[in-house]
C-alpha atoms as a PDB file:
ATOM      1  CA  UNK A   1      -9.045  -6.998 -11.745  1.00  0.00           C
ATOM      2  CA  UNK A   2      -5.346  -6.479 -11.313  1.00  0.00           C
ATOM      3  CA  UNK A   3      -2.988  -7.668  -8.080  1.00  0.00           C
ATOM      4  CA  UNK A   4      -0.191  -5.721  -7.127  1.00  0.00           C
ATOM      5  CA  UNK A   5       3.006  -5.892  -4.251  1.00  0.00           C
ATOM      6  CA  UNK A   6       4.112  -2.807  -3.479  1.00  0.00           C
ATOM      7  CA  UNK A   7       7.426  -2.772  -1.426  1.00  0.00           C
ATOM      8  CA  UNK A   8       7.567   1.622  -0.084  1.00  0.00           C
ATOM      9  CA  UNK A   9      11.136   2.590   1.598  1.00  0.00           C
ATOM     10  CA  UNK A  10      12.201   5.410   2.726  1.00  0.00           C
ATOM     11  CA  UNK A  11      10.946   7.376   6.754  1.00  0.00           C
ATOM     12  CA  UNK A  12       7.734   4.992   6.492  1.00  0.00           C
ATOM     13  CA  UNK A  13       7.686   3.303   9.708  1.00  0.00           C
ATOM     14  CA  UNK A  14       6.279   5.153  12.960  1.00  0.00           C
ATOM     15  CA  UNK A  15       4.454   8.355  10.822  1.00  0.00           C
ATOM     16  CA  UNK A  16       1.167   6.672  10.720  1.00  0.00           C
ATOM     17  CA  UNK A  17       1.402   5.200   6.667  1.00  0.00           C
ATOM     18  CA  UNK A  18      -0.029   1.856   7.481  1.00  0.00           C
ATOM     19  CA  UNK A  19      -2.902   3.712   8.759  1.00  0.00           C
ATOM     20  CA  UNK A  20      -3.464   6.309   5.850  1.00  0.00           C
ATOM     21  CA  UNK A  21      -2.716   3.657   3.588  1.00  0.00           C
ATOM     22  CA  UNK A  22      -5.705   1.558   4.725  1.00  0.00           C
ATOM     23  CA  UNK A  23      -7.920   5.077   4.928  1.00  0.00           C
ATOM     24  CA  UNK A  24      -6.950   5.738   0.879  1.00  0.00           C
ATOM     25  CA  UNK A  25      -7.226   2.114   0.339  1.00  0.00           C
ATOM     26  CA  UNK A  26     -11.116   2.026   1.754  1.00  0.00           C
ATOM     27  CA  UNK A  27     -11.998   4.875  -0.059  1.00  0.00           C
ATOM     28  CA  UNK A  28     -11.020   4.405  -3.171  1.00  0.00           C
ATOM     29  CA  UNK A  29     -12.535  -0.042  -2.830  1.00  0.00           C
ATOM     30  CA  UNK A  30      -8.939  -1.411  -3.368  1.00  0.00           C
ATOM     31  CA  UNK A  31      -8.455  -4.607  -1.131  1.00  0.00           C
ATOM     32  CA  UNK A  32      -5.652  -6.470   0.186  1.00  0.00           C
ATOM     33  CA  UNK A  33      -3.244  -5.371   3.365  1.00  0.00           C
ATOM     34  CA  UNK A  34      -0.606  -3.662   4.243  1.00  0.00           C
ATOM     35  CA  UNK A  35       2.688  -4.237   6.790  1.00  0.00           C
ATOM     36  CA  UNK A  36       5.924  -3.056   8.059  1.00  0.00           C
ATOM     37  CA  UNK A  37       8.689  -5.432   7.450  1.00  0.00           C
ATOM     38  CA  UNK A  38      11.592  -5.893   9.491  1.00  0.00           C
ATOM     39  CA  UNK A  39      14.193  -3.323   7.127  1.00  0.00           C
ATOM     40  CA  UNK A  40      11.977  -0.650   7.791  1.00  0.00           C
ATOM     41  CA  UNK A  41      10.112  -0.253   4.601  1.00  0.00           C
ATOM     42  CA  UNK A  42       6.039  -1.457   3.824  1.00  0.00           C
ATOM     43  CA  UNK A  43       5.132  -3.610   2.281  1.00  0.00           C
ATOM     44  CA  UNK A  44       1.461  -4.415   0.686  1.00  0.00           C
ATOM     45  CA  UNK A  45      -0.653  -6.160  -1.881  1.00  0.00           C
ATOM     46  CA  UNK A  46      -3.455  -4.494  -3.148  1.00  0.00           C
ATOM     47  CA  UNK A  47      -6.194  -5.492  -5.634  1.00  0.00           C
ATOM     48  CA  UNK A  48      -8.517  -3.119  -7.993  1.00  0.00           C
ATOM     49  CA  UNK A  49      -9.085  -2.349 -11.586  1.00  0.00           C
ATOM     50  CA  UNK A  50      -5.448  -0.577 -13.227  1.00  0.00           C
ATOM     51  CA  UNK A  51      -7.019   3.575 -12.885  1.00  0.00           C
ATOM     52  CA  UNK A  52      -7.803   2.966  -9.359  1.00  0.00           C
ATOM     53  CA  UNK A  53      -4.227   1.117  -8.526  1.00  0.00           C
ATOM     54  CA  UNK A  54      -2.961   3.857 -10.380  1.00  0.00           C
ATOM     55  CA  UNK A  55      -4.766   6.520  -7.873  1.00  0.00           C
ATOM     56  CA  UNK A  56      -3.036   4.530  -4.762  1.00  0.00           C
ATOM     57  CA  UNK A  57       0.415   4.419  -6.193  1.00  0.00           C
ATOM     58  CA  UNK A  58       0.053   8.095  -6.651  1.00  0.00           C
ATOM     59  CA  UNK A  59      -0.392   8.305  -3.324  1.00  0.00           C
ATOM     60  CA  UNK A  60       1.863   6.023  -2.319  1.00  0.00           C
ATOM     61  CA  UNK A  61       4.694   8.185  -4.172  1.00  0.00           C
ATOM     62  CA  UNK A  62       3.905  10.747  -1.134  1.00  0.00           C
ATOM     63  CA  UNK A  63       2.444   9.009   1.305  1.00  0.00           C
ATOM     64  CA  UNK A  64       1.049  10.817   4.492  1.00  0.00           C
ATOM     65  CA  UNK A  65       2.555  14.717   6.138  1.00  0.00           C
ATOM     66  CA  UNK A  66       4.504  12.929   8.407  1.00  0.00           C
ATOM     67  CA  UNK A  67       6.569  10.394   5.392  1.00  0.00           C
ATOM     68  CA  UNK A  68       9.382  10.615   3.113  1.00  0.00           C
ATOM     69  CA  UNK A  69       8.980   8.093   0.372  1.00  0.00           C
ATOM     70  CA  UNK A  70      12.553   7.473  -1.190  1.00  0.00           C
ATOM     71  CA  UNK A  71      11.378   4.818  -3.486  1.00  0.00           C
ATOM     72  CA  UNK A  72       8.180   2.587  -4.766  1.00  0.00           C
ATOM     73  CA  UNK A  73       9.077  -1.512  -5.826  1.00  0.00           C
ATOM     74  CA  UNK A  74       5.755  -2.752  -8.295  1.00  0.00           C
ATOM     75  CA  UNK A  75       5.115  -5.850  -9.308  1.00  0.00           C
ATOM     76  CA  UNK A  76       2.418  -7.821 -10.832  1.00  0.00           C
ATOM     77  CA  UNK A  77       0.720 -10.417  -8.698  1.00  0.00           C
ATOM     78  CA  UNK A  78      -1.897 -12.964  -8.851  1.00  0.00           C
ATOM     79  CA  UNK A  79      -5.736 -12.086  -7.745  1.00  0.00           C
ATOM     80  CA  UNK A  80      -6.299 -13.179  -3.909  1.00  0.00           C
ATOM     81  CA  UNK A  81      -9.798 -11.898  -4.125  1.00  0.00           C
ATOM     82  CA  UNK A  82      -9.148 -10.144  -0.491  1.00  0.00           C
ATOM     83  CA  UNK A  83     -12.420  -9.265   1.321  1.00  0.00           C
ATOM     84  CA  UNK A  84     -11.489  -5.869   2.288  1.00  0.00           C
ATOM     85  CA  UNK A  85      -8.416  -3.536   3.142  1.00  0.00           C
ATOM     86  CA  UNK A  86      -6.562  -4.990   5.995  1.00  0.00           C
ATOM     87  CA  UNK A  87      -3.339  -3.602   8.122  1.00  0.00           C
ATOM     88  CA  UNK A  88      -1.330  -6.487   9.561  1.00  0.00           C
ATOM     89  CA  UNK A  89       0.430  -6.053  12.450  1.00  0.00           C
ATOM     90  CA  UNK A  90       3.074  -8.947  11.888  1.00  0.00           C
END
């Protein structure tokens, strides 16, 4: 099990990537959540094995139709053992 924070500027806010995010998220059995911040980027921590992180930060790179992803933060985190794939709202 691996944690991750992953910190996604660029047009990310209002084009539905919290959303898709959680949709990729749930089917691929990553946990964790996901949440604009207040300089206009997202911001999440997800949890998973390292191939299936791998598989959301390539989407991530892209993002949904709607985004333009100018640049991905990673770090390493520690394990929250998250029940499930959450999108906060604040």
């Amino acid at each position: 099990m691996k944690h991750i924070n992953v910190t996604v500027s660029g047009r990310v806010q209002g084009v539905y990537f919290r959303a898709t995010t959680k949709e990729v998220a749930d089917t691929l059995g990553v946990t964790g959540f996901v949440k604009n911040q207040a300089d206009g980027s997202v911001y999440l921590e997800a949890e998973s094995n390292e191939d299936t992180l791998n598989k959301l930060l390539t989407w991530l790179k892209k993002g949904p139709a709607a985004a333009r992803v100018d640049n991905l933060k990673v770090e390493d985190g520690t394990c929250q053992f998250f029940e499930g794939f959450d999108i906060h709202r604040h």
